[in-house]
N, C-alpha and C. Protein backbone atom coordinates (compact mmCIF):
# COMPACT_ATOMS: atom_id res chain seq x y z
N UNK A 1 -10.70 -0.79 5.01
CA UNK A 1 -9.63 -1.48 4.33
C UNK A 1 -9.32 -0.75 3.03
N UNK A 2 -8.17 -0.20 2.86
CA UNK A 2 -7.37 0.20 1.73
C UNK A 2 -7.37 -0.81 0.67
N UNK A 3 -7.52 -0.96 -0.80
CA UNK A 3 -7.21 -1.64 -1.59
C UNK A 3 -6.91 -0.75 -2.64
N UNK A 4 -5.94 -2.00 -3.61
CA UNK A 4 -5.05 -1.34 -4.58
C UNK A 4 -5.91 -2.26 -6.16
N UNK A 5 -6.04 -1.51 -7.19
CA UNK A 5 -6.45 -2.58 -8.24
C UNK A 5 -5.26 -2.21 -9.54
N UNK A 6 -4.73 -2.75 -9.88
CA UNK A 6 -3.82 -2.57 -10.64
C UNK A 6 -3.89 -3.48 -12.12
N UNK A 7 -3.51 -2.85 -13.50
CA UNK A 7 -4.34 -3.35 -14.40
C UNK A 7 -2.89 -2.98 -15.40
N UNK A 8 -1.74 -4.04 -15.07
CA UNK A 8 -0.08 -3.61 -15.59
C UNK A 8 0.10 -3.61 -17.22
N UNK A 9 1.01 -2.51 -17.13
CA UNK A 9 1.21 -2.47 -18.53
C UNK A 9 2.30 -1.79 -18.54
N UNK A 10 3.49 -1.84 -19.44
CA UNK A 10 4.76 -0.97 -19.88
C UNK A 10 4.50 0.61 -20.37
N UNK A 11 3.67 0.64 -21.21
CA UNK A 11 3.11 1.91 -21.76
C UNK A 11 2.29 2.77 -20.80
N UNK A 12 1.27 1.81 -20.42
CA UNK A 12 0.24 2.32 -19.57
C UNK A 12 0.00 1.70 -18.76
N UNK A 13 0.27 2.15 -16.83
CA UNK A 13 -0.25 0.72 -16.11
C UNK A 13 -1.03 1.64 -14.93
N UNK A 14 -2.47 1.43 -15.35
CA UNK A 14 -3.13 1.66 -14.59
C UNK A 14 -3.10 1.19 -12.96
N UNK A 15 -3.94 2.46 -12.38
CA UNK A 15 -3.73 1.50 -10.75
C UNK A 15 -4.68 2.48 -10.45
N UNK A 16 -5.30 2.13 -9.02
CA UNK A 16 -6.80 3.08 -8.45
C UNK A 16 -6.71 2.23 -7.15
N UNK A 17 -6.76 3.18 -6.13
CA UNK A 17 -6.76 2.78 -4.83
C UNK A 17 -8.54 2.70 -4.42
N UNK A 18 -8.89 2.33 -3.45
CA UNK A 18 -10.03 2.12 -3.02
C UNK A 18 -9.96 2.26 -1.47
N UNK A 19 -10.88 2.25 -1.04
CA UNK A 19 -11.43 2.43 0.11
C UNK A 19 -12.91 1.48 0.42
N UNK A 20 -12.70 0.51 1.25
CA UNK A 20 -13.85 -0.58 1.52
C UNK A 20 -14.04 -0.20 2.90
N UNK A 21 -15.10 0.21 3.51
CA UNK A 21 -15.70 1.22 4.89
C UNK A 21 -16.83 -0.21 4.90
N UNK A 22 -16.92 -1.00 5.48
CA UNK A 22 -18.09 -1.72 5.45
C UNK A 22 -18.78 -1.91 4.31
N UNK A 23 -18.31 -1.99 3.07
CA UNK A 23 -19.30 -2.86 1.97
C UNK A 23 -19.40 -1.28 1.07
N UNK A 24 -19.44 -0.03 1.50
CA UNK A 24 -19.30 1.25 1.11
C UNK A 24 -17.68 1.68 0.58
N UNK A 25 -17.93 1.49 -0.66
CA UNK A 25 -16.26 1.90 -1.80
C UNK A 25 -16.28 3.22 -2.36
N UNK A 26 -15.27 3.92 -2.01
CA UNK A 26 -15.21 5.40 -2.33
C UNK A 26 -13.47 4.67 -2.66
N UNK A 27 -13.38 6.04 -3.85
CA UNK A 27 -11.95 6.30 -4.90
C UNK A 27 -11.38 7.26 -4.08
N UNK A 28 -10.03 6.70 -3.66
CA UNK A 28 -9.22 7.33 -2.86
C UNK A 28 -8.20 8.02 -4.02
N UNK A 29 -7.65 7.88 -5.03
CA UNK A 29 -6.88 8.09 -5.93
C UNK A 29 -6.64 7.18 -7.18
N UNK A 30 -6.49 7.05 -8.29
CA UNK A 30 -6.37 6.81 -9.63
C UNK A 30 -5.91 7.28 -10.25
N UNK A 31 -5.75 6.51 -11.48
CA UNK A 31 -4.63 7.21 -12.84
C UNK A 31 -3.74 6.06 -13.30
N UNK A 32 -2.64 6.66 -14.03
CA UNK A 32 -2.01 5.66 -14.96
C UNK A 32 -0.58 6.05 -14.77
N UNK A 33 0.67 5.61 -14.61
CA UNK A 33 1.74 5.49 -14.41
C UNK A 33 2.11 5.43 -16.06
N UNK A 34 3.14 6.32 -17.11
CA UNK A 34 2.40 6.13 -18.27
C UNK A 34 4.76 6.27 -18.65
N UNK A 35 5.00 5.58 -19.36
CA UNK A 35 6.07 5.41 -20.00
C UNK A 35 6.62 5.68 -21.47
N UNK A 36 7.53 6.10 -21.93
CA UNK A 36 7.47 6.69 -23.43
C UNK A 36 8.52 5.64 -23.98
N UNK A 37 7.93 4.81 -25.04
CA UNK A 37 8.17 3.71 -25.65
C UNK A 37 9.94 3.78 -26.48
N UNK A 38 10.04 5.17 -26.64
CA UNK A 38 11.39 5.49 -26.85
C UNK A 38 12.82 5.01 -25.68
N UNK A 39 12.09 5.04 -24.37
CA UNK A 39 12.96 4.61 -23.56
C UNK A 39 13.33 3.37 -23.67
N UNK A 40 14.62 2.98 -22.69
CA UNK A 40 14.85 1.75 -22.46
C UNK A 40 13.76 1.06 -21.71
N UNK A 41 13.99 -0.36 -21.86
CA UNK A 41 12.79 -0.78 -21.23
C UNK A 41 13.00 -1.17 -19.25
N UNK A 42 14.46 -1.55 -19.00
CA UNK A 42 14.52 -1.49 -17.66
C UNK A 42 14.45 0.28 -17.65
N UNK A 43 14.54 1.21 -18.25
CA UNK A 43 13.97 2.65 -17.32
C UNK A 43 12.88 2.51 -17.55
N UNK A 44 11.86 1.93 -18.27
CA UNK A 44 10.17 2.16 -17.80
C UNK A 44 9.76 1.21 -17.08
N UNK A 45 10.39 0.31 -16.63
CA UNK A 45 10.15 -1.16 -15.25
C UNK A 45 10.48 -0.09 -13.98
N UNK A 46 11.46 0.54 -14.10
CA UNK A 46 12.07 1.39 -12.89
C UNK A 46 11.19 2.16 -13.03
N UNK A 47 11.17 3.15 -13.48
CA UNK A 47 9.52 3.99 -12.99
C UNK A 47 8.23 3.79 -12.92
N UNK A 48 8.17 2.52 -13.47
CA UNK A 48 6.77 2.20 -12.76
C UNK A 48 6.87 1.47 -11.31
N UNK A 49 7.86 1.05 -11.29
CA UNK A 49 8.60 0.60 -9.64
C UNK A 49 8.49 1.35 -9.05
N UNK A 50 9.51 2.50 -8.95
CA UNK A 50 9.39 3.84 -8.39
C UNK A 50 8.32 4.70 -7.87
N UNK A 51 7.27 4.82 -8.77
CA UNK A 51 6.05 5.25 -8.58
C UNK A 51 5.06 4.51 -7.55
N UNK A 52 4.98 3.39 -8.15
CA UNK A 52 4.25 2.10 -7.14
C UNK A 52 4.50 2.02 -5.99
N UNK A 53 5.77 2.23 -5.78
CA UNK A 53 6.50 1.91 -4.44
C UNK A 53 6.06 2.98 -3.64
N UNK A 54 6.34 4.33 -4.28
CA UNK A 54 6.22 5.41 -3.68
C UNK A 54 4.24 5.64 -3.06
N UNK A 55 3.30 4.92 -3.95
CA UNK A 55 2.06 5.67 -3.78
C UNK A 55 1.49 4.24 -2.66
N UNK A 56 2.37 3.24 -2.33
CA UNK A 56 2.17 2.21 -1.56
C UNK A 56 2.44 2.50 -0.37
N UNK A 57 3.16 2.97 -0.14
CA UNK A 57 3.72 3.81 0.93
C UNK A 57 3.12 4.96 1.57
N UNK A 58 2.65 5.73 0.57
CA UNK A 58 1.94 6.60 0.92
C UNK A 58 0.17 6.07 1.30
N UNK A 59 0.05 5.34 0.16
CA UNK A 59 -1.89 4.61 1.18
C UNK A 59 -1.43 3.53 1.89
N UNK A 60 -0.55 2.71 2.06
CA UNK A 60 -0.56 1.58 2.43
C UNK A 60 -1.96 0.46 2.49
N UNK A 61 -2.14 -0.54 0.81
CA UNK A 61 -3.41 -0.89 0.83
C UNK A 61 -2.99 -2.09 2.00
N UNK A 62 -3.92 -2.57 2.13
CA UNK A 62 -3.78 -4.11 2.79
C UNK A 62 -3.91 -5.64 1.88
N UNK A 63 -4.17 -4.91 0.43
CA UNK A 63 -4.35 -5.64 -0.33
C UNK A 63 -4.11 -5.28 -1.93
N UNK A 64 -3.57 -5.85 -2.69
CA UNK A 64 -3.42 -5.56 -3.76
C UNK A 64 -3.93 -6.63 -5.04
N UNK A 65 -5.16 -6.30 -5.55
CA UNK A 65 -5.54 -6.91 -6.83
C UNK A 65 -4.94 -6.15 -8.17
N UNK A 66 -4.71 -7.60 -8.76
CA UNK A 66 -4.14 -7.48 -10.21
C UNK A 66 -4.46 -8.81 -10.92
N UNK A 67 -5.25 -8.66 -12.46
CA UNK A 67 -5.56 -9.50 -13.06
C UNK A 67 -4.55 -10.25 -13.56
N UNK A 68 -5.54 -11.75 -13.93
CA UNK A 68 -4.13 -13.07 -14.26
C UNK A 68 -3.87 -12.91 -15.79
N UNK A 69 -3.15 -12.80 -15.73
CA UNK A 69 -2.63 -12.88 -17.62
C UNK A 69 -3.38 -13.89 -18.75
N UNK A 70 -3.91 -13.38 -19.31
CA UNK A 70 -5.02 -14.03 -20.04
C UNK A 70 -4.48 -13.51 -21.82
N UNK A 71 -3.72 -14.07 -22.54
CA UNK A 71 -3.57 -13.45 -23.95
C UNK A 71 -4.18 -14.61 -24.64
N UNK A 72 -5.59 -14.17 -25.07
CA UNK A 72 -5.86 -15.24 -26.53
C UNK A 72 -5.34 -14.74 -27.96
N UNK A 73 -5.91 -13.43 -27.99
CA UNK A 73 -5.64 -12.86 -29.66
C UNK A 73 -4.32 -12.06 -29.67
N UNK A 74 -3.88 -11.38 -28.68
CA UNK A 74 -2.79 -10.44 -28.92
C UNK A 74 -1.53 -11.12 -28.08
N UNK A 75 -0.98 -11.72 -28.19
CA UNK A 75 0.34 -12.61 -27.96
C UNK A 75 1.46 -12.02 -27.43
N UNK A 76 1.58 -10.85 -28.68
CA UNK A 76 2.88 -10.32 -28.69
C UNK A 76 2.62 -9.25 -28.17
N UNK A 77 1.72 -8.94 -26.84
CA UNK A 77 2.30 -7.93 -25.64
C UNK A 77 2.02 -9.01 -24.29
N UNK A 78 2.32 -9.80 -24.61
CA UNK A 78 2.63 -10.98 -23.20
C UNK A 78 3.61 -10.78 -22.72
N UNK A 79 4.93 -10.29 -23.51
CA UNK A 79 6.08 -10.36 -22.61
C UNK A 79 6.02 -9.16 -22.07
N UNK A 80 5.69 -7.55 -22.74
CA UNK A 80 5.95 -6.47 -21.95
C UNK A 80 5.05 -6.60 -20.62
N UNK A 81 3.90 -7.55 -20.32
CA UNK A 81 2.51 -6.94 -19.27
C UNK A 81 2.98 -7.72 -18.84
N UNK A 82 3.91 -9.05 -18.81
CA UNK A 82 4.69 -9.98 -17.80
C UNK A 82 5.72 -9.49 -16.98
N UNK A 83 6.23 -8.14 -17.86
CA UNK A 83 7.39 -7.52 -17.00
C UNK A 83 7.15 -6.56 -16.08
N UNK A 84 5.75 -6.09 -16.64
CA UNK A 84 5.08 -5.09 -15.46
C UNK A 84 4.41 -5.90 -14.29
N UNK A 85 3.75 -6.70 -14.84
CA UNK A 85 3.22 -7.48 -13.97
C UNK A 85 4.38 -7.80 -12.65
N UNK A 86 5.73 -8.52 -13.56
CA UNK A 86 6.67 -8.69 -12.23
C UNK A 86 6.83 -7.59 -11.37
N UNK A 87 6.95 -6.59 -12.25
CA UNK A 87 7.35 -5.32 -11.13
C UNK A 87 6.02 -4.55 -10.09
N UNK A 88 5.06 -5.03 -10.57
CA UNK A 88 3.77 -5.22 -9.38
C UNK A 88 4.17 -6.04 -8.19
N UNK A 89 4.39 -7.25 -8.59
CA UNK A 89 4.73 -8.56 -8.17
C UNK A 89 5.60 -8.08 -6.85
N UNK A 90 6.75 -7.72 -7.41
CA UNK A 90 8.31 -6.94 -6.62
C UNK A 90 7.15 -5.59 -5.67
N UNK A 91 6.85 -5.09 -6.09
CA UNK A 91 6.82 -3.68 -5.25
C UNK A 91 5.79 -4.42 -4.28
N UNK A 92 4.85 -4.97 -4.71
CA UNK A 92 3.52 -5.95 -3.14
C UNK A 92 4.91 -6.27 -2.41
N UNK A 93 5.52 -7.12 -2.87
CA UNK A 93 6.27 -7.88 -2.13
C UNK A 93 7.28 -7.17 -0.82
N UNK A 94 7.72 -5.95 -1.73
CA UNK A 94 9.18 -5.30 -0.66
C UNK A 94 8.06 -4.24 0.06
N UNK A 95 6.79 -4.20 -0.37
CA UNK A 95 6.13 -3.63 0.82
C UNK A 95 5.48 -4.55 1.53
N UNK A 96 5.37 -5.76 1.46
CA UNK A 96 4.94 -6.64 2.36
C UNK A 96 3.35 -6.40 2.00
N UNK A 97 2.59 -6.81 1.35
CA UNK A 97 1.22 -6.25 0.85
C UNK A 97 0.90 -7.64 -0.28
N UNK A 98 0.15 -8.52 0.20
CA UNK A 98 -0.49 -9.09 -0.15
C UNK A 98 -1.35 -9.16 -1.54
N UNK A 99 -0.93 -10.03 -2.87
CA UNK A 99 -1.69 -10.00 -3.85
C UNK A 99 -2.80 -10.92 -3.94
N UNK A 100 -3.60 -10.38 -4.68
CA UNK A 100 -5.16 -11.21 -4.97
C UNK A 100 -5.00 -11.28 -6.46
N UNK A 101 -5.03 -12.39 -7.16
CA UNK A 101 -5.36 -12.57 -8.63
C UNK A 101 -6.90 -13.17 -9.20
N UNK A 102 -7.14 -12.56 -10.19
CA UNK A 102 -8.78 -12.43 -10.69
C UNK A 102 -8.17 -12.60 -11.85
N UNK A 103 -8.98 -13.50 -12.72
CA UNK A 103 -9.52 -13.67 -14.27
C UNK A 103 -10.49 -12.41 -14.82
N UNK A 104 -10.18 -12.32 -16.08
CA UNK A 104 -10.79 -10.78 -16.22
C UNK A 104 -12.46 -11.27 -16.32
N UNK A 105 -12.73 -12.29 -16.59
CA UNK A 105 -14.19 -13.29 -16.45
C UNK A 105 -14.20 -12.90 -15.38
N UNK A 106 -13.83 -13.16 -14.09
CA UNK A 106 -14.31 -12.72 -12.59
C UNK A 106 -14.10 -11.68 -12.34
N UNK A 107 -13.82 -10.69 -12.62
CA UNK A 107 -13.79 -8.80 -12.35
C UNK A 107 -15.03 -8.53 -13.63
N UNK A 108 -15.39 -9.05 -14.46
CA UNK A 108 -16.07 -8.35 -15.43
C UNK A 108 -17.38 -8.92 -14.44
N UNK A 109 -17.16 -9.68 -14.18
CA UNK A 109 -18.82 -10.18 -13.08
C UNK A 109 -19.17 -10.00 -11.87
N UNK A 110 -18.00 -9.35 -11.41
CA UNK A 110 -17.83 -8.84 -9.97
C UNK A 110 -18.38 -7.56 -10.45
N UNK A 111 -17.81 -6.61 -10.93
CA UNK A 111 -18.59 -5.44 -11.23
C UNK A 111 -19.50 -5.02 -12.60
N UNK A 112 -19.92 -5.93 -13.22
CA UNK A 112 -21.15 -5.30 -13.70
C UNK A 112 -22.29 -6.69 -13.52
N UNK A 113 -21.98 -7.82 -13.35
CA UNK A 113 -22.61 -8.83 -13.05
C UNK A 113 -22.92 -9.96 -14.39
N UNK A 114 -22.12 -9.43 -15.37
CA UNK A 114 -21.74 -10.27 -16.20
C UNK A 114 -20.59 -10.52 -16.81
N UNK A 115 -19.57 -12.05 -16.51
CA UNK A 115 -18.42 -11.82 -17.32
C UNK A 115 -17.87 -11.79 -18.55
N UNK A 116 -18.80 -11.28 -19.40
CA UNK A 116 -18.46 -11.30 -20.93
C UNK A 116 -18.66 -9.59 -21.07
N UNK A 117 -19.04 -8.97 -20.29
CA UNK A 117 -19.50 -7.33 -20.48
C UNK A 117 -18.65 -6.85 -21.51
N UNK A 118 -18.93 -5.86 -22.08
CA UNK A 118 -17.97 -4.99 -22.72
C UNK A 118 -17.07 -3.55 -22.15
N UNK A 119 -16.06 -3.43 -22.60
CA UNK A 119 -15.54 -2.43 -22.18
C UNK A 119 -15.95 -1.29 -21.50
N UNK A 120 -17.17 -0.57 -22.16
CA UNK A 120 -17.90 0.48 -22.04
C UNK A 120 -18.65 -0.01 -20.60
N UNK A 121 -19.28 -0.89 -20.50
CA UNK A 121 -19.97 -1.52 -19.83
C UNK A 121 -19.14 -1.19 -18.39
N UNK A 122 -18.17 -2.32 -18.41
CA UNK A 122 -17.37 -1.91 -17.28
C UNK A 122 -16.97 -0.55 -16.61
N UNK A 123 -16.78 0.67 -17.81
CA UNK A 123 -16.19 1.72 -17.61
C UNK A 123 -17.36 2.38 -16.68
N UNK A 124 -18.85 2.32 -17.11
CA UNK A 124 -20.15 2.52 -16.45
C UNK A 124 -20.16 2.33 -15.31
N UNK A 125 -20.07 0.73 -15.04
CA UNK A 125 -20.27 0.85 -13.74
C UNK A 125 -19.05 0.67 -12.55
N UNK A 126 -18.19 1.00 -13.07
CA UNK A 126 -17.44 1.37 -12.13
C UNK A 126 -16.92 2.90 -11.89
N UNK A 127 -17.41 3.78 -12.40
CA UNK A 127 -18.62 4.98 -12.52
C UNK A 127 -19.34 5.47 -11.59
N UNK A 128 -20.42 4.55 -11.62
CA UNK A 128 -21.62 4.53 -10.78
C UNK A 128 -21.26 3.95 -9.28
N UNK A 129 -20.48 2.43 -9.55
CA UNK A 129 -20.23 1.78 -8.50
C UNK A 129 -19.53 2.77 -7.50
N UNK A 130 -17.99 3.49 -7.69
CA UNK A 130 -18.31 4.53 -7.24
C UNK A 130 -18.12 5.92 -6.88
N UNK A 131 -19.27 6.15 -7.78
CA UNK A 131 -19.50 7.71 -7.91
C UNK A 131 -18.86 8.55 -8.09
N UNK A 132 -18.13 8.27 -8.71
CA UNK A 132 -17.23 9.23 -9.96
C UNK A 132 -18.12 10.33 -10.75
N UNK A 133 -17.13 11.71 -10.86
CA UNK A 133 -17.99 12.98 -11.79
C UNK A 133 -18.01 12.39 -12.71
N UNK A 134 -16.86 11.38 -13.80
CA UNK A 134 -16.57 11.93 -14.52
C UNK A 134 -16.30 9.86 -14.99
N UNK A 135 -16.22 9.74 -16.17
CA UNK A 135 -15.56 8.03 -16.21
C UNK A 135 -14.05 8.28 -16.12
N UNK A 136 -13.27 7.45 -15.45
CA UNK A 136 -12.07 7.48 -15.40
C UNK A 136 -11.29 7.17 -17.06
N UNK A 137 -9.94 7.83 -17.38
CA UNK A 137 -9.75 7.51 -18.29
C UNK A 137 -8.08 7.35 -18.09
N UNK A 138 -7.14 6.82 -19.31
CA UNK A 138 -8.07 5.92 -20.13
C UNK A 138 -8.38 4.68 -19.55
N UNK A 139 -8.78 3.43 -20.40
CA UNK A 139 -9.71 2.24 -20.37
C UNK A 139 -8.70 1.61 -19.02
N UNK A 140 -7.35 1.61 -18.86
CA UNK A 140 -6.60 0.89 -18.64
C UNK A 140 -6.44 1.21 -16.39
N UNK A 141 -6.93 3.05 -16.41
CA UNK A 141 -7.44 3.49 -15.35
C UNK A 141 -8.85 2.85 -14.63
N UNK A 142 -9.44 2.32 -15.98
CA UNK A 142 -11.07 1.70 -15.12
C UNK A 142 -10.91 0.58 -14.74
N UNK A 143 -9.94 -0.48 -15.45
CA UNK A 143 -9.78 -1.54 -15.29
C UNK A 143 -9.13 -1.84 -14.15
N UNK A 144 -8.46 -0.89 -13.74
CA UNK A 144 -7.48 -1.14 -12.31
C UNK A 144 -8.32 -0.46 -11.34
N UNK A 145 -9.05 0.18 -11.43
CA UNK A 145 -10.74 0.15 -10.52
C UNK A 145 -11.50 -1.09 -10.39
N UNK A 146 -11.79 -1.37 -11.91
CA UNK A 146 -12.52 -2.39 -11.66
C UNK A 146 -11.82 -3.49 -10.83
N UNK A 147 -10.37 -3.62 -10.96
CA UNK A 147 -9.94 -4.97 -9.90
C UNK A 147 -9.93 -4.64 -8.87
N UNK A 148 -9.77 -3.69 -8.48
CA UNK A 148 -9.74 -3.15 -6.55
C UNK A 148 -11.39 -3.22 -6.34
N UNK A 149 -12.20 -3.04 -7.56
CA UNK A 149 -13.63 -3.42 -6.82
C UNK A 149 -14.01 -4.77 -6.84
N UNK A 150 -13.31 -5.69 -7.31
CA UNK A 150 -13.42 -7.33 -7.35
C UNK A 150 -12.88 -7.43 -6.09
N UNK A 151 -11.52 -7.15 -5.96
CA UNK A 151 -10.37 -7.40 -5.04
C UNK A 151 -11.33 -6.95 -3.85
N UNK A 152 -12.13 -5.74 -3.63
CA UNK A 152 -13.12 -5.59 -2.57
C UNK A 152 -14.41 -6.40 -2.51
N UNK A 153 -14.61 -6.87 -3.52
CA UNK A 153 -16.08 -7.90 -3.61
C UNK A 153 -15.46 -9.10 -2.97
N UNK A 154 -14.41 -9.80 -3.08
CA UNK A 154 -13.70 -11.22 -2.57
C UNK A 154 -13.27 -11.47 -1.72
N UNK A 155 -12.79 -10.54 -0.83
CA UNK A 155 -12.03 -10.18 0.13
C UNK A 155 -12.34 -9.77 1.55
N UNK A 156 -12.96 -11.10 2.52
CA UNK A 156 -13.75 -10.49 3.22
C UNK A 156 -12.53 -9.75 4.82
N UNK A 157 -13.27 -8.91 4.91
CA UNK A 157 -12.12 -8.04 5.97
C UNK A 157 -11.92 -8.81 7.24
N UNK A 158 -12.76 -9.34 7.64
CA UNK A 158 -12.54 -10.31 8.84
C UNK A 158 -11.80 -11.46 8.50
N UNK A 159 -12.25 -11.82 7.36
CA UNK A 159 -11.42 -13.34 7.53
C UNK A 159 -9.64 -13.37 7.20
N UNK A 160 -9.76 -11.74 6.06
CA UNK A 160 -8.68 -11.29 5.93
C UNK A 160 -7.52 -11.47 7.07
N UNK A 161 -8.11 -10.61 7.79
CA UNK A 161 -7.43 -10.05 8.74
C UNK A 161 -7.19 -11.77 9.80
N UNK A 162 -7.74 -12.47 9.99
CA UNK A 162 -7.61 -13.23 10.34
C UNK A 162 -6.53 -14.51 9.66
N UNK A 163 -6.20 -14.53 8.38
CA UNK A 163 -5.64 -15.16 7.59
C UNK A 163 -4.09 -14.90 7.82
N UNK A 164 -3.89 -13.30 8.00
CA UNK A 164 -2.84 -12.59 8.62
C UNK A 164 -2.35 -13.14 9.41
């Protein structure tokens, strides 16, 4: 099973495909879809559309995790990660691809086994989890690992497929 973990943002919107082989997760591709703040903001919705669309197409996941919007302290980037978020939202959708939503409490405990971990923490073991040369960067690349490895911890392939 192909999975997608996606971790949206206007500036920076991470995403990392996965590969779930029986309980065995290998990194099929990663990185960051990355926008220059000078632009308009429907041209950086459109290329992160564009892009998404295009690398969906090309793995076709069967599943796509993306965390639930959670702003306690920083407020005022709720509306830009709401607009990426939609355009996640839009591209699952016109590819017909199924979303999974996680609390960043349940991805921080899905992969390191505690949900209060710290950043670094996470970046580790999803690292190790799996087997990366190198830590993915930046923070916003691990995090959209880390949800495709929740999105693979939750997601059982049989029942999946059966839900279908």
């Amino acid at each position: 099973m192909i999975l997608l973990g996606i971790d949206p943002g206007t500036a920076i919107c991470g995403y990392g495909f996965i590969e779930n082989d029986g309980g065995k997760l290998t990194a099929l591709k990663y990185g960051a879809i990355t926008t220059s703040s000078k632009a308009r903001m429907q041209d950086r919705l459109e290329k992160i559309y564009d892009e998404l669309d295009a690398m969906i197409k090309d793995y076709q996941p069967e599943v796509i995790g993306i965390e639930k919007l959670f702003f306690g302290r920083n407020s005022t980037t709720a509306i830009p990660v709401g607009q990426a978020r939609g355009i996640v939202l839009l591209a699952a959708v016109k590819n017909q691809v199924e979303i999974v939503e996680r609390t960043p409490n349940e991805i921080k405990q899905s992969v390191t086994g505690y949900g209060g971990a710290s950043k670094e923490q996470v970046i580790y073991m999803v690292t190790k989890l799996l087997k990366l040369v190198e830590e993915p960067k930046p923070d916003d690349v691990a995090d959209a690992l880390a949800v495709a490895i929740c999105t693979a911890h939750t997601v059982d392939n049989f029942q999946w497929r059966n839900i279908l």
